[in-house]
C-alpha atoms as a PDB file:
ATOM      1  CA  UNK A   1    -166.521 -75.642 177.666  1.00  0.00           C
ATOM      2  CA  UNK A   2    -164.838 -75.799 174.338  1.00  0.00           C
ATOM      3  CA  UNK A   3    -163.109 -78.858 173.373  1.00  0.00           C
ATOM      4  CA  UNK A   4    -158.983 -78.906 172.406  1.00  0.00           C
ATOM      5  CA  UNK A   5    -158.987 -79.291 168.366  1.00  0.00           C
ATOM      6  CA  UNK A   6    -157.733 -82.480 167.119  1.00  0.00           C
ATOM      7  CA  UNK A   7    -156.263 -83.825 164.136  1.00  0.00           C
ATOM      8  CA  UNK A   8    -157.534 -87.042 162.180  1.00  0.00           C
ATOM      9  CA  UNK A   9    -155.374 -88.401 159.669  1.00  0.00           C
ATOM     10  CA  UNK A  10    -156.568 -91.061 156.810  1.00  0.00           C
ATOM     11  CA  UNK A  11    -155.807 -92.749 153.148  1.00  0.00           C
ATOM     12  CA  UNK A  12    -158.816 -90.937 151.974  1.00  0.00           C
ATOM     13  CA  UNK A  13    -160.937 -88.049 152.833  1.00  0.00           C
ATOM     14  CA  UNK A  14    -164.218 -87.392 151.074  1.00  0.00           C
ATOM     15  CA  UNK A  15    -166.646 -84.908 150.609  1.00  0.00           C
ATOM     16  CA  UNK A  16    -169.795 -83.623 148.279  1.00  0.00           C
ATOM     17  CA  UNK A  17    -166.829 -81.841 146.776  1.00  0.00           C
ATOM     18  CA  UNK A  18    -163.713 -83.695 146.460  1.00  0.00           C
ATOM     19  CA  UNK A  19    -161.825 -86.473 147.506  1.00  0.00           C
ATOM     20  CA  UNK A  20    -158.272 -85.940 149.011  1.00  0.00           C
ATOM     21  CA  UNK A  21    -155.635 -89.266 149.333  1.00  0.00           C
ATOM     22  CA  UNK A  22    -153.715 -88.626 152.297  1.00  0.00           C
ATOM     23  CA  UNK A  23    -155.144 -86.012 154.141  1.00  0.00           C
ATOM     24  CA  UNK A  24    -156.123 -85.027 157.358  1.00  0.00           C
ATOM     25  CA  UNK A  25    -159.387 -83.149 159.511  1.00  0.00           C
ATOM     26  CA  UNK A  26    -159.216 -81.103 162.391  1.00  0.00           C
ATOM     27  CA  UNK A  27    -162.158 -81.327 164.122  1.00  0.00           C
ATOM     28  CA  UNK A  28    -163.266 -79.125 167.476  1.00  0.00           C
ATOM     29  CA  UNK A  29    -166.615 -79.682 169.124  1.00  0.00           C
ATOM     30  CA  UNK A  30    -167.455 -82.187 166.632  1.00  0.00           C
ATOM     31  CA  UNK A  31    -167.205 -79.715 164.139  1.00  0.00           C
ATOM     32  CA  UNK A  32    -164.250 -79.866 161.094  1.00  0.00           C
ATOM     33  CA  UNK A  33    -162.800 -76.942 161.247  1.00  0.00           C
ATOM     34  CA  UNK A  34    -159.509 -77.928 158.655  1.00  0.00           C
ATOM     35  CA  UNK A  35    -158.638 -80.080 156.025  1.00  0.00           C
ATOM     36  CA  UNK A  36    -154.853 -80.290 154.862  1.00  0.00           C
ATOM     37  CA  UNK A  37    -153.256 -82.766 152.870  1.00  0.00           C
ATOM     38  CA  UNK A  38    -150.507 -84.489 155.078  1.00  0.00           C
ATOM     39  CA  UNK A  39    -146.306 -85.397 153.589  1.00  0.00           C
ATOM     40  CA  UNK A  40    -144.396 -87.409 156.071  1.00  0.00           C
ATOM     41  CA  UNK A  41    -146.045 -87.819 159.813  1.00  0.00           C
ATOM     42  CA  UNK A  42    -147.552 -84.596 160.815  1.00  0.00           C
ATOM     43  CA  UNK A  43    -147.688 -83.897 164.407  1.00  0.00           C
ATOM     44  CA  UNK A  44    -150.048 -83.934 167.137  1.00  0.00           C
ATOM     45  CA  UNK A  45    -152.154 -86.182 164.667  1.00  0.00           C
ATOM     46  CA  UNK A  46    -153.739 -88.998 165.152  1.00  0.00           C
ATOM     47  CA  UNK A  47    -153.632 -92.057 162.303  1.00  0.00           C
ATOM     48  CA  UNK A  48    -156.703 -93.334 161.721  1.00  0.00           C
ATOM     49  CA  UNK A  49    -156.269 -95.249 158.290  1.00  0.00           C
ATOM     50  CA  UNK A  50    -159.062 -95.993 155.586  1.00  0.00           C
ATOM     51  CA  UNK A  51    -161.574 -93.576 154.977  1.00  0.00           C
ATOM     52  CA  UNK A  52    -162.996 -90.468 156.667  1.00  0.00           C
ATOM     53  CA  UNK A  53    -166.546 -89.092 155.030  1.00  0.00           C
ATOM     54  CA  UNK A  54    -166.813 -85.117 155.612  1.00  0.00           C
ATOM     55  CA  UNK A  55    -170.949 -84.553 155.999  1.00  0.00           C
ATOM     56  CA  UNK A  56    -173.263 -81.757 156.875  1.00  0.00           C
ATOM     57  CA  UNK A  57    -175.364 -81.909 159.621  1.00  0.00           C
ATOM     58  CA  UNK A  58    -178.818 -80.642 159.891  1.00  0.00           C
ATOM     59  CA  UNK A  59    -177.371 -77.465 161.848  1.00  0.00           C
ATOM     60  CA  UNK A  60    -175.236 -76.835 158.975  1.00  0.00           C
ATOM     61  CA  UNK A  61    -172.054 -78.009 160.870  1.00  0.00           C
ATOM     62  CA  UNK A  62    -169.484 -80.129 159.002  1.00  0.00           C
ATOM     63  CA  UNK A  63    -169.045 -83.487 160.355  1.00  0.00           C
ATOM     64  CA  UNK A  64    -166.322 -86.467 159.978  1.00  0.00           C
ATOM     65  CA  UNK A  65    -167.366 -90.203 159.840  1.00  0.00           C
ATOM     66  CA  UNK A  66    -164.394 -92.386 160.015  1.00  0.00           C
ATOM     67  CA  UNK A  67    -165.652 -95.243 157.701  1.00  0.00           C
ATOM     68  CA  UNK A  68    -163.049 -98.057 159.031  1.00  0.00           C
ATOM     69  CA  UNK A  69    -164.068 -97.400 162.519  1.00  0.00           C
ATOM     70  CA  UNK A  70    -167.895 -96.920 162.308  1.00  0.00           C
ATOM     71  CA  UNK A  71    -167.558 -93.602 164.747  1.00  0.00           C
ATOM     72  CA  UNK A  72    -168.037 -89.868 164.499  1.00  0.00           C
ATOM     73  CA  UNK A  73    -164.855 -87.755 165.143  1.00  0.00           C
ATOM     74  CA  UNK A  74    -164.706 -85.966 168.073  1.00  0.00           C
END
């Protein structure tokens, strides 16, 4: 069954290609599906502070590591 997407929100966001200050992930079955930088309180997203490090998984799926936290995004 596939999971509701959810938003992350963070200071930072980074990636092989880019780093984005105030930004935030959607993520579905573990999987980021979006990336948008965020102005005032978005909603429906969750604050997570600090840092949140986009990587590719072995199945070729992007990921999100939320630094602060030491947990994958679901």
């Amino acid at each position: 069954m596939e999971q509701p997407m959810k938003w992350y929100a963070a200071h930072t966001v980074t990636a092989s290609h880019g780093t984005w200050k105030m930004a935030a992930v959607a993520i579905q079955d573990g999987e980021v599906i979006g990336l948008r930088q965020i102005i005032g309180e978005p909603p429906n997203t969750m604050w997570l502070g600090g840092t949140i490090l986009l990587k590719r998984a072995d199945n070729g799926k992007m990921t999100a590591y939320h630094v602060d936290s030491d947990k994958w995004l679901k």
